[in-house]
Protein backbone atom coordinates (compact mmCIF):
# COMPACT_ATOMS: atom_id res chain seq x y z
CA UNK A 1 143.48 90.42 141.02
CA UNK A 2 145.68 89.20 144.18
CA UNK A 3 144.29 87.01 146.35
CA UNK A 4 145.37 86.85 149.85
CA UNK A 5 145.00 83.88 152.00
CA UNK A 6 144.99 83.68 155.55
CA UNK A 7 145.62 80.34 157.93
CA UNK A 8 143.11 79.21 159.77
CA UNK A 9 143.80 79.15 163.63
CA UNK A 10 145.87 75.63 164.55
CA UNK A 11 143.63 73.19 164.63
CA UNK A 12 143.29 70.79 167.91
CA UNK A 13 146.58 68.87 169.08
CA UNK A 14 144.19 65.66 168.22
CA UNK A 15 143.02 66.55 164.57
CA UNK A 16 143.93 63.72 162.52
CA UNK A 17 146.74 64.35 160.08
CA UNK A 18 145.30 63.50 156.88
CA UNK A 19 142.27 66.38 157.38
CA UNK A 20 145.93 68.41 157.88
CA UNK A 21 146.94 67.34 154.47
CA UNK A 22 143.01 68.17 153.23
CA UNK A 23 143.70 71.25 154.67
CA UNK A 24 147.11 72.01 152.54
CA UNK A 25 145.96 70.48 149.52
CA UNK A 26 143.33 72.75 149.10
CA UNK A 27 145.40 75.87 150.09
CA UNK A 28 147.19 74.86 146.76
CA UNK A 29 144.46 74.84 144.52
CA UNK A 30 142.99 77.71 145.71
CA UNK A 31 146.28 80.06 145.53
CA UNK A 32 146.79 77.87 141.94
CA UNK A 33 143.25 78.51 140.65
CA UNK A 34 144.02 82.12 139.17
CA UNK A 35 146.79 80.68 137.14
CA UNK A 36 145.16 77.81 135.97
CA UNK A 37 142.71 80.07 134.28
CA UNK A 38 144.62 81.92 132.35
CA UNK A 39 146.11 81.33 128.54
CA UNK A 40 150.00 82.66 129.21
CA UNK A 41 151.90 83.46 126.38
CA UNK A 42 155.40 83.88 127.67
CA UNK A 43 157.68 84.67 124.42
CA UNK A 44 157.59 84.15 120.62
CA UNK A 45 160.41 83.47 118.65
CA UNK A 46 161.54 83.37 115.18
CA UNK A 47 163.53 80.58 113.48
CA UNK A 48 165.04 80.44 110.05
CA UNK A 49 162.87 77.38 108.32
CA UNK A 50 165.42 73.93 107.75
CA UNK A 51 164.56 74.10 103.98
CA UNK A 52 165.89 77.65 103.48
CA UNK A 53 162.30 78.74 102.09
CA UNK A 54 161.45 81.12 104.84
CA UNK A 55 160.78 81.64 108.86
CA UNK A 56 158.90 79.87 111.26
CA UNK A 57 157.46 82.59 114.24
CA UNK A 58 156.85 79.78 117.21
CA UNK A 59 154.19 81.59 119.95
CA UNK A 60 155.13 79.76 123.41
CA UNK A 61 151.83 79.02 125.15
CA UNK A 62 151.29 77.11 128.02
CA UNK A 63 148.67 75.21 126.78
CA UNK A 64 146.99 75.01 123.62
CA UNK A 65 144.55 77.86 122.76
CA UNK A 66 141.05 76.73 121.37
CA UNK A 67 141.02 77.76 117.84
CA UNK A 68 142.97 80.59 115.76
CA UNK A 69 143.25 81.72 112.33
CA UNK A 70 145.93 83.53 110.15
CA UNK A 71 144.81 86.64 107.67
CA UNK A 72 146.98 88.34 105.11
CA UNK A 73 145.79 91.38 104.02
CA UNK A 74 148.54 93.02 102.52
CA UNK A 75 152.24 91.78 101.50
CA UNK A 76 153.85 93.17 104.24
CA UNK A 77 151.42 92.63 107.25
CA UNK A 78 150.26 88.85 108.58
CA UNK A 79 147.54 89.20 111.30
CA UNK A 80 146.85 86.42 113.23
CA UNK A 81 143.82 85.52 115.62
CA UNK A 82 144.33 83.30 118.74
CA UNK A 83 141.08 82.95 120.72
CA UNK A 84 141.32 81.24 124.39
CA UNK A 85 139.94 82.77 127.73
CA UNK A 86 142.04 85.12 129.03
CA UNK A 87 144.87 85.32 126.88
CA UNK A 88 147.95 87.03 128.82
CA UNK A 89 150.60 88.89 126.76
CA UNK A 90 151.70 91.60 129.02
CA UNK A 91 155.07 90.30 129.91
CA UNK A 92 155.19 88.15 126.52
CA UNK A 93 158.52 88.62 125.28
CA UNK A 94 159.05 89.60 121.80
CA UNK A 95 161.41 88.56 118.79
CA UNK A 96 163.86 91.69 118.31
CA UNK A 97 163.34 93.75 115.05
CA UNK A 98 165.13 91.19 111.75
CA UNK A 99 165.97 92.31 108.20
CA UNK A 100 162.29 90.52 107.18
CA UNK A 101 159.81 90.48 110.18
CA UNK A 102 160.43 93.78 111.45
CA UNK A 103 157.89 93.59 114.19
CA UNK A 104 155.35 91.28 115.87
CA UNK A 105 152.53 93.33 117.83
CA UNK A 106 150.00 92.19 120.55
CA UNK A 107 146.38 92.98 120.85
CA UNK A 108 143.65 92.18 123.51
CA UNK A 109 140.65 91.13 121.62
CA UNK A 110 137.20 89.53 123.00
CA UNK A 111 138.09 86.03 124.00
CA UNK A 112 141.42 85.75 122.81
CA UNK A 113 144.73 87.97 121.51
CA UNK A 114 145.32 89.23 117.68
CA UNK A 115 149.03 89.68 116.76
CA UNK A 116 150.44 91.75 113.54
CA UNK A 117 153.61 90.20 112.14
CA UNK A 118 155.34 93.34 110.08
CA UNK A 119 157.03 92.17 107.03
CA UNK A 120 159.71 94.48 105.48
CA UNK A 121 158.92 96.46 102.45
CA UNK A 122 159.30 94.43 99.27
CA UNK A 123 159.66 91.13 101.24
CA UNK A 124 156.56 88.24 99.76
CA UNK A 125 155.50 84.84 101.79
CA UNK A 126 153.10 83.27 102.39
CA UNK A 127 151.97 82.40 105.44
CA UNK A 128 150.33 79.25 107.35
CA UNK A 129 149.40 78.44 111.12
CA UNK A 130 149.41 75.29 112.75
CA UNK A 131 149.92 73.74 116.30
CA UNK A 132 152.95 72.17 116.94
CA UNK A 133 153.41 68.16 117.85
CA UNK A 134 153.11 68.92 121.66
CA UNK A 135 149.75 71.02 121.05
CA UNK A 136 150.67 73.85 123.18
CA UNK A 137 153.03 75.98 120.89
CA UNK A 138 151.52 77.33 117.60
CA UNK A 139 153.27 77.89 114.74
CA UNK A 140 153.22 80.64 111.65
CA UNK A 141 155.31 79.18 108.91
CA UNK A 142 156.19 81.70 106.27
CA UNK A 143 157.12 80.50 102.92
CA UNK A 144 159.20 82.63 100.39
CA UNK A 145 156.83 83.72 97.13
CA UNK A 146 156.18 85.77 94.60
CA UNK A 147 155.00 89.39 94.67
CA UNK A 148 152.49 88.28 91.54
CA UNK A 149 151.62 85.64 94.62
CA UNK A 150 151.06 88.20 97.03
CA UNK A 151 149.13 90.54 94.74
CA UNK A 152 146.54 87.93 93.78
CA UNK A 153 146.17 86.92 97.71
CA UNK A 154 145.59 90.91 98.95
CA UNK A 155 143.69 92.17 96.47
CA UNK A 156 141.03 93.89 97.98
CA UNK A 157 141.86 93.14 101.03
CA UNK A 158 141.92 95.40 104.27
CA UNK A 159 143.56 94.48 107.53
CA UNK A 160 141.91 94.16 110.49
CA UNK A 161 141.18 96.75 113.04
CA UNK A 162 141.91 94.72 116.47
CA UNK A 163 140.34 97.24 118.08
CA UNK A 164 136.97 98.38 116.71
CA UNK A 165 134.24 100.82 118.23
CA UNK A 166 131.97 98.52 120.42
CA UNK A 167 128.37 97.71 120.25
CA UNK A 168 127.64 100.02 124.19
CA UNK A 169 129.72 103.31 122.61
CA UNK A 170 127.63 103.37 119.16
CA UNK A 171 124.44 102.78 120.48
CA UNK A 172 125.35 105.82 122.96
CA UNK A 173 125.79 107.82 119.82
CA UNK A 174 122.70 106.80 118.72
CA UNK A 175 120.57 107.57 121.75
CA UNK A 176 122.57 111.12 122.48
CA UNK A 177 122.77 112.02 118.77
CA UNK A 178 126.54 112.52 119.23
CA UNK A 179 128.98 111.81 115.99
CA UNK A 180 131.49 109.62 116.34
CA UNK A 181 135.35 110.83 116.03
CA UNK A 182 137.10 110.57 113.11
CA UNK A 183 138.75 107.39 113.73
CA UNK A 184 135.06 105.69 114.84
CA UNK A 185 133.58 106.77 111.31
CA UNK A 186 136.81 105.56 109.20
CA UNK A 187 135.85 102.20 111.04
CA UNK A 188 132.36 102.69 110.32
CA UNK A 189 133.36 102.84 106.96
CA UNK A 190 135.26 99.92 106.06
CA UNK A 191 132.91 97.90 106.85
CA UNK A 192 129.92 99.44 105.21
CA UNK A 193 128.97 98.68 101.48
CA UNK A 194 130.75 100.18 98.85
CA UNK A 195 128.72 102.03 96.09
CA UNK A 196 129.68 100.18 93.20
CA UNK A 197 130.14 96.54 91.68
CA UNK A 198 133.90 96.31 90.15
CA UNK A 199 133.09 96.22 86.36
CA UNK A 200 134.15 92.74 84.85
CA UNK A 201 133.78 90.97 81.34
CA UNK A 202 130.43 89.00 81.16
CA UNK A 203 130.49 85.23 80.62
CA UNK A 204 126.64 84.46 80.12
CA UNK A 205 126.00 83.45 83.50
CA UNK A 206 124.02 85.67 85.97
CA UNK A 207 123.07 86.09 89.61
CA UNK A 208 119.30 87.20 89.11
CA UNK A 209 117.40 86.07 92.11
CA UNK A 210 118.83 85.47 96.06
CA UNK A 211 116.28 84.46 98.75
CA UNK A 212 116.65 85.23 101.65
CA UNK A 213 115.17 83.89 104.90
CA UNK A 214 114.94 84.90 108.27
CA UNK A 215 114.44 81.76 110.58
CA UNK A 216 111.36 81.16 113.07
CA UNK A 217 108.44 83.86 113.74
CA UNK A 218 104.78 83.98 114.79
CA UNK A 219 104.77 81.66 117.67
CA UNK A 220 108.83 80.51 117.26
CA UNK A 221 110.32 83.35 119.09
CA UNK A 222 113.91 81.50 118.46
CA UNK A 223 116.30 81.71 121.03
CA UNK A 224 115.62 84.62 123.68
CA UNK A 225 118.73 86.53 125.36
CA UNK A 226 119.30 87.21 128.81
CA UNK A 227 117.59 90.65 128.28
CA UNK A 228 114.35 89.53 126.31
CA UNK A 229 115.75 89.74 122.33
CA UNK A 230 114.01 87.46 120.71
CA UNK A 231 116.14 85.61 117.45
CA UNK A 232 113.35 86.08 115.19
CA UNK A 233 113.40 89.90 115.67
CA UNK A 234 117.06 90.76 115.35
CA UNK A 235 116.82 88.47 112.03
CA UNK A 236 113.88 89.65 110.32
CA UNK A 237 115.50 93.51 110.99
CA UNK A 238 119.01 92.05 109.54
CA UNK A 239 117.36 90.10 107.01
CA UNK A 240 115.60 93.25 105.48
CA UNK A 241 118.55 95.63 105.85
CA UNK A 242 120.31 93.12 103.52
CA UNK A 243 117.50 92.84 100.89
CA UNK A 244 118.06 96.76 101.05
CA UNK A 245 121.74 96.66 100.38
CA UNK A 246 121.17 94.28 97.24
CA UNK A 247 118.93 96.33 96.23
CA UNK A 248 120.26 99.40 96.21
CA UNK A 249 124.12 98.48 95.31
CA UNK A 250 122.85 95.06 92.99
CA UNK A 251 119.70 96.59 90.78
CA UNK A 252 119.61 93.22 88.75
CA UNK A 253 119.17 91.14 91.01
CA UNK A 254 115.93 90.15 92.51
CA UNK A 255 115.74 90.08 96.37
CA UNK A 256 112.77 87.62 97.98
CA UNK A 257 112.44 87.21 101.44
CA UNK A 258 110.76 84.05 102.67
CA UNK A 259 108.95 86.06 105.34
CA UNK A 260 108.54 90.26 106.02
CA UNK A 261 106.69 90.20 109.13
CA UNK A 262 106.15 88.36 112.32
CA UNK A 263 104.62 85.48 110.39
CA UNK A 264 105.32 81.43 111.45
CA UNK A 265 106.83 79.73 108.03
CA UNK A 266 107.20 75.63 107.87
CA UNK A 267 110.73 74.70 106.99
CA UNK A 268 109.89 73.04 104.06
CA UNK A 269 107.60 76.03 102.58
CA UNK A 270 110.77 78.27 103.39
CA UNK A 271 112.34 76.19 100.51
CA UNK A 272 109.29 76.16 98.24
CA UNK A 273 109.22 79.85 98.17
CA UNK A 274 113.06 79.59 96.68
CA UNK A 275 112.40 77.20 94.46
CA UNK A 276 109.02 79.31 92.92
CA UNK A 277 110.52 82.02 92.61
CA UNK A 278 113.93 79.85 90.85
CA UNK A 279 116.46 81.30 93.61
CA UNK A 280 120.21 80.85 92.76
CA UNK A 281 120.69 81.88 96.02
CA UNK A 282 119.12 80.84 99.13
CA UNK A 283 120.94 82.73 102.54
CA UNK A 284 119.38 81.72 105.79
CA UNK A 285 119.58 84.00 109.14
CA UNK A 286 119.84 82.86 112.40
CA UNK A 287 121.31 83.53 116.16
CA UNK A 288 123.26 81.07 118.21
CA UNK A 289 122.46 80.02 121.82
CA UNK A 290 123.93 78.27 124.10
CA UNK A 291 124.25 77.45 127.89
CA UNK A 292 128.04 79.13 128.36
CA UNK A 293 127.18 82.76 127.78
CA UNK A 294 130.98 82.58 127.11
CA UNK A 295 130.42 81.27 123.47
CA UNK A 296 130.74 84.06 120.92
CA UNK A 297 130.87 84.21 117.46
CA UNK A 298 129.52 83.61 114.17
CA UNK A 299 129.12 80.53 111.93
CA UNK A 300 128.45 79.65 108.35
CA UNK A 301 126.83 76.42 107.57
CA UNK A 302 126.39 74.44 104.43
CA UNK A 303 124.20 71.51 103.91
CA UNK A 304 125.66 67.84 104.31
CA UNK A 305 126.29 65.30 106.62
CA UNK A 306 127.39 67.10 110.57
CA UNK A 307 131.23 66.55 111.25
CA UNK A 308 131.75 67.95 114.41
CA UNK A 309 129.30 67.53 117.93
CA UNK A 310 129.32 71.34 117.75
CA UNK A 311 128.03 71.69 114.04
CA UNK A 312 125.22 68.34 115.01
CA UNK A 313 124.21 70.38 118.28
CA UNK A 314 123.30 74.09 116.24
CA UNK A 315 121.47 71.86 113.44
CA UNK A 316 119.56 69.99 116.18
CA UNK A 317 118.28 73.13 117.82
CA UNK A 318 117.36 74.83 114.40
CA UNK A 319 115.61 71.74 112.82
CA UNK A 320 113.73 71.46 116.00
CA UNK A 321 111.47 74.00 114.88
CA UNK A 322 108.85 71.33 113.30
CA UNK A 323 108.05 70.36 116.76
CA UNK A 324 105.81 73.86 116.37
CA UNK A 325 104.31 72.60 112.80
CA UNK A 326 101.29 71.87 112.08
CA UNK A 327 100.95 67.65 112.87
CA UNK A 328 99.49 67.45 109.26
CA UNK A 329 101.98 68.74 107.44
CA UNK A 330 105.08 68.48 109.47
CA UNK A 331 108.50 68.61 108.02
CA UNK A 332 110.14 65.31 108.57
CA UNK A 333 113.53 64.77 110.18
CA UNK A 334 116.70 64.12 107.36
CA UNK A 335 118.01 60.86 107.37
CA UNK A 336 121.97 60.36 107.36
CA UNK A 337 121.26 58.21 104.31
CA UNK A 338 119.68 61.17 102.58
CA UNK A 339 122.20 63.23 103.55
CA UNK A 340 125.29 61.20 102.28
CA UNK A 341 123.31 60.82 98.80
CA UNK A 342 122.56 64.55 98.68
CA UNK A 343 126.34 65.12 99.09
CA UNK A 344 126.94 62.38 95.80
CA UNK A 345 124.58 63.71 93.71
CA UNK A 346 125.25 67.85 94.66
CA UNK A 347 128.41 68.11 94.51
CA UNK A 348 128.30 71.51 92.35
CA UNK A 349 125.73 73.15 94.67
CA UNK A 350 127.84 71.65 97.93
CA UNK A 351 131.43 73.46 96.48
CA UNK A 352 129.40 76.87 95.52
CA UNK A 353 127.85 76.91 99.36
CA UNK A 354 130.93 76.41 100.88
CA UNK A 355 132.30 79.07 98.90
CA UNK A 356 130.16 81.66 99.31
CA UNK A 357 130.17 80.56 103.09
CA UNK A 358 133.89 80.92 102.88
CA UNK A 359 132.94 84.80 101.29
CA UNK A 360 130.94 85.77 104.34
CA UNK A 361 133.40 84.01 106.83
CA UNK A 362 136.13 86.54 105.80
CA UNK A 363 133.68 89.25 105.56
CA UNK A 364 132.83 89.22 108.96
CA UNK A 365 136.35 88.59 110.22
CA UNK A 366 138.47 91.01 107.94
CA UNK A 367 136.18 93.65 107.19
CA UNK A 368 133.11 93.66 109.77
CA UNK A 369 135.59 92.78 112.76
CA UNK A 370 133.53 89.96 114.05
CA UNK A 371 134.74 86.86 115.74
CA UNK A 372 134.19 83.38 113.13
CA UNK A 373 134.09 80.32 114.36
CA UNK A 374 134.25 78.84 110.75
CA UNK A 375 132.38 77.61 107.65
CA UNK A 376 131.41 74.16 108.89
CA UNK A 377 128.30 71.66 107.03
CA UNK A 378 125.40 69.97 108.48
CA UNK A 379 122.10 68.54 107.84
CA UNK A 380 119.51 71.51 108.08
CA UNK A 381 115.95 70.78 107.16
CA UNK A 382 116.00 74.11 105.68
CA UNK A 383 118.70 74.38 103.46
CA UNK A 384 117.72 70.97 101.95
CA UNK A 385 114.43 71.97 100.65
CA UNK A 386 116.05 74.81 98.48
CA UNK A 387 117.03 73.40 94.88
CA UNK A 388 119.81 75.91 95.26
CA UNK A 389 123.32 76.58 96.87
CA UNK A 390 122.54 77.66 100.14
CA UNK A 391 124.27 78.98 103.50
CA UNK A 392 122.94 79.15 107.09
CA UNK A 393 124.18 82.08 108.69
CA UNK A 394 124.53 82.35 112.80
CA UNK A 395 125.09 86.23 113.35
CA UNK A 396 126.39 85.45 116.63
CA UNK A 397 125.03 83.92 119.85
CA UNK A 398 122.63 85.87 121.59
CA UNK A 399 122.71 83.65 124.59
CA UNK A 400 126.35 85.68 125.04
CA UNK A 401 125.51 89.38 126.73
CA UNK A 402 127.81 91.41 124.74
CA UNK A 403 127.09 90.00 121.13
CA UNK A 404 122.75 90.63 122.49
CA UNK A 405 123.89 94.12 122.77
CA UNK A 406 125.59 94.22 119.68
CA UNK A 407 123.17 92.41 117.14
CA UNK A 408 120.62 94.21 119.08
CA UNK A 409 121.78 98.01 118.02
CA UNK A 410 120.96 99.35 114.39
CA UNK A 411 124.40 99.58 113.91
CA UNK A 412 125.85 96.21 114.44
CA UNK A 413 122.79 94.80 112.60
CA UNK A 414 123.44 97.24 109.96
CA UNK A 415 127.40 95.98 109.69
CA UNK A 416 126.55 92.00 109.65
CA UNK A 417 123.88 92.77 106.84
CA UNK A 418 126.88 94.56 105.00
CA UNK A 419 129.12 92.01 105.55
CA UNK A 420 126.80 89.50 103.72
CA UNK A 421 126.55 92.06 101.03
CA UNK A 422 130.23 92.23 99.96
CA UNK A 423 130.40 88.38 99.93
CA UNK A 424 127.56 87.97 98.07
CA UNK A 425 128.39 90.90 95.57
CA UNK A 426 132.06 88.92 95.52
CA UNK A 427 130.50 85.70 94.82
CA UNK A 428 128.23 88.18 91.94
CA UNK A 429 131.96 89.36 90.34
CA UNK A 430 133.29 85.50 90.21
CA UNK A 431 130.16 84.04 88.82
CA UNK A 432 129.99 86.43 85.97
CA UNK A 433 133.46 87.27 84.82
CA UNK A 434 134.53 83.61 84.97
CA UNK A 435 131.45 81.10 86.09
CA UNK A 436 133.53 79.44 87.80
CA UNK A 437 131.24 78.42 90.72
């Protein structure tokens, strides 16, 4: 939006002259403010690597965006997600069609840009993003390799619509009883679970039993949203529609929730109904909230010792739930000590979390659409009580008003339960044709 700005009237012969120089220093900032809140992309360019192995794409920002991440879902087609406020690529100039990358392609997505990188038919790298040394400019390096390469990375893998239907238009079609178009319901559809498990050759180990727990209830509402949800709703509700998917598209295995109704459940008895019931699986649901509404965005936690002051601040607000315990029988706060030992002495159960963490992380982001903000660890009273690998899910934050909306409509929950699905039904195909996790 322009902003005009009109001069004051002249001020008295006698004002002094540094309130004049007040005066036209904060002229500046004010006609500067607009600019300074914005993430401008002015060109990309492409560069032929110094090694002869490949290209390097170079995206020319103005200052360094807050996180991204680079997808390849087929061997012709990079995608890459940038995610800063307000990322500007209308006037971003673009590399001219080349005999490899054929195209690069802007999208608008919430709270940042995606770009598709178009590889010529029958041309295989790899690629890899990175900032530069100044920290502005970020960097796609693509590295020449083999369609076998290629094959193994894609398989199974669908790109990502930039552009999905939103939370406000399906829960219109919902309330109206409206169909969606064409396109909607081919969106619908790639991210909804898929009727059959791949058959694979058996290797004597089995996924027979995942737990799965929705966080707080009874008198822990969880976080509350700016319109009322209340976190221990929205989870119970995704929380069962998963136990339904497993159970309809998993037969064998054995689904046991942790709680089914608006019940209050200790942290550590959340874990002692895992480990009765000899879980090899223990998935944890949750909402984010914070004080920027801004923040959006799942996560995907694994137990062990915090590494970032983001990761320590979620754990502290979801282990604060034994201030509500009974005094008695209160769940006591972990220890860094214990912590560092659990990671020495669970190092099996620490690699197969972060896996299937890493699962649901692309889940969400390749086939569900959703924004990650990454598979990260930290000390959670919860997941430590479960003799079992384990994974705290954030669906989102529902302190934001657009991911409320979204987690709050049948289908959005119905699309993050799916998500989980396929990465648990993944982590079900590795386990058994090759046990390696």
């Amino acid at each position: 939006m322009n902003q005009r700005y009109t001069s004051p009237a002249c001020p008295p012969s006698g004002l002094p002259n540094r309130l004049k120089s007040l005066s036209l220093l904060l002229l500046i900032l004010l006609t500067a403010l607009p600019a300074l809140a914005q993430q401008v992309l002015p060109r990309i360019s492409v560069a032929t690597r110094s090694d002869g192995l490949g290209y390097v794409l170079r995206f020319h920002f103005t200052s360094a965006p807050d996180s991204f991440k680079v997808f390849q879902p087929t061997a012709d087609l990079i995608q890459l997600a940038v995610y800063a406020d307000d990322v500007v690529t209308d006037d971003t100039q673009l590399p001219p069609p080349g005999e490899t990358i054929q195209a690069v392609v802007a999208n608008t997505i919430p709270d940042g840009a995606g770009f598709n990188i178009q590889l010529a038919a029958g041309s295989y790298y790899l690629a890899r993003a990175y900032p530069d040394a100044n920290q502005r400019h970020l960097l796609v390096a693509l590295t020449r390799a083999s369609q076998r390469d290629l094959a193994i990375l894609t398989e199974g893998m669908q790109p990502i619509n930039w552009n999905p239907p939103d939370a406000d238009s399906l829960a219109a079609a919902d309330e109206t009883g409206t169909l969606p178009d064409a396109a909607t319901l081919d969106s619908l559809a790639a991210v909804l679970p898929e009727t059959e498990t791949p058959s694979r050759d058996f290797n004597g180990r089995r996924l027979r039993t995942v737990i799965i727990d929705a966080g707080h209830g009874g008198h822990d509402p969880g976080a509350i949203g700016a319109s009322g949800t209340r976190e221990k709703d929205i989870v119970l509700t995704v929380a069962k529609k998963l136990g339904d998917y497993i159970n309809e598209y998993l037969p064998d295995v054995n689904v046991v929730y942790t709680r089914t109704d608006d019940t209050f459940i200790d942290l550590h008895e959340r874990g002692r109904i895992a480990n009765r019931a000899q879980g090899d699986l223990f998935i944890s649901l949750h909402t984010n909230a914070v004080t920027q509404r801004g923040a959006y965005g799942a996560e995907f936690f694994f137990l062990g010792v915090a590494r970032t002051e983001s990761a320590l601040e979620v754990m502290k607000r979801e282990n604060s739930v034994i201030a509500l315990e009974d005094p008695a029988t209160r769940t006591r706060e972990l220890t860094e000590e214990e912590l560092i030992l659990y990671e020495l002495t669970n190092v099996g159960y620490m690699t197969t979390s972060q896996r299937l963490a890493e699962k649901m992380d692309h889940q969400f982001t390749q086939r569900a659409g959703r924004r990650s903000r990454g598979v990260k660890q930290a000390g959670f009273i919860v997941l430590f009580q479960a003799s079992m690998p384990a994974v705290l899910v954030e669906l989102g934050f529902i302190s934001n008003p657009s991911e409320e909306r979204y987690m709050r409509t049948e289908r959005g929950q119905a699309i993050l339960a799916s998500a989980m699905f396929r990465a648990i039904r993944d982590y079900k195909v590795a386990l058994e044709e090759n046990g390696n996790y």
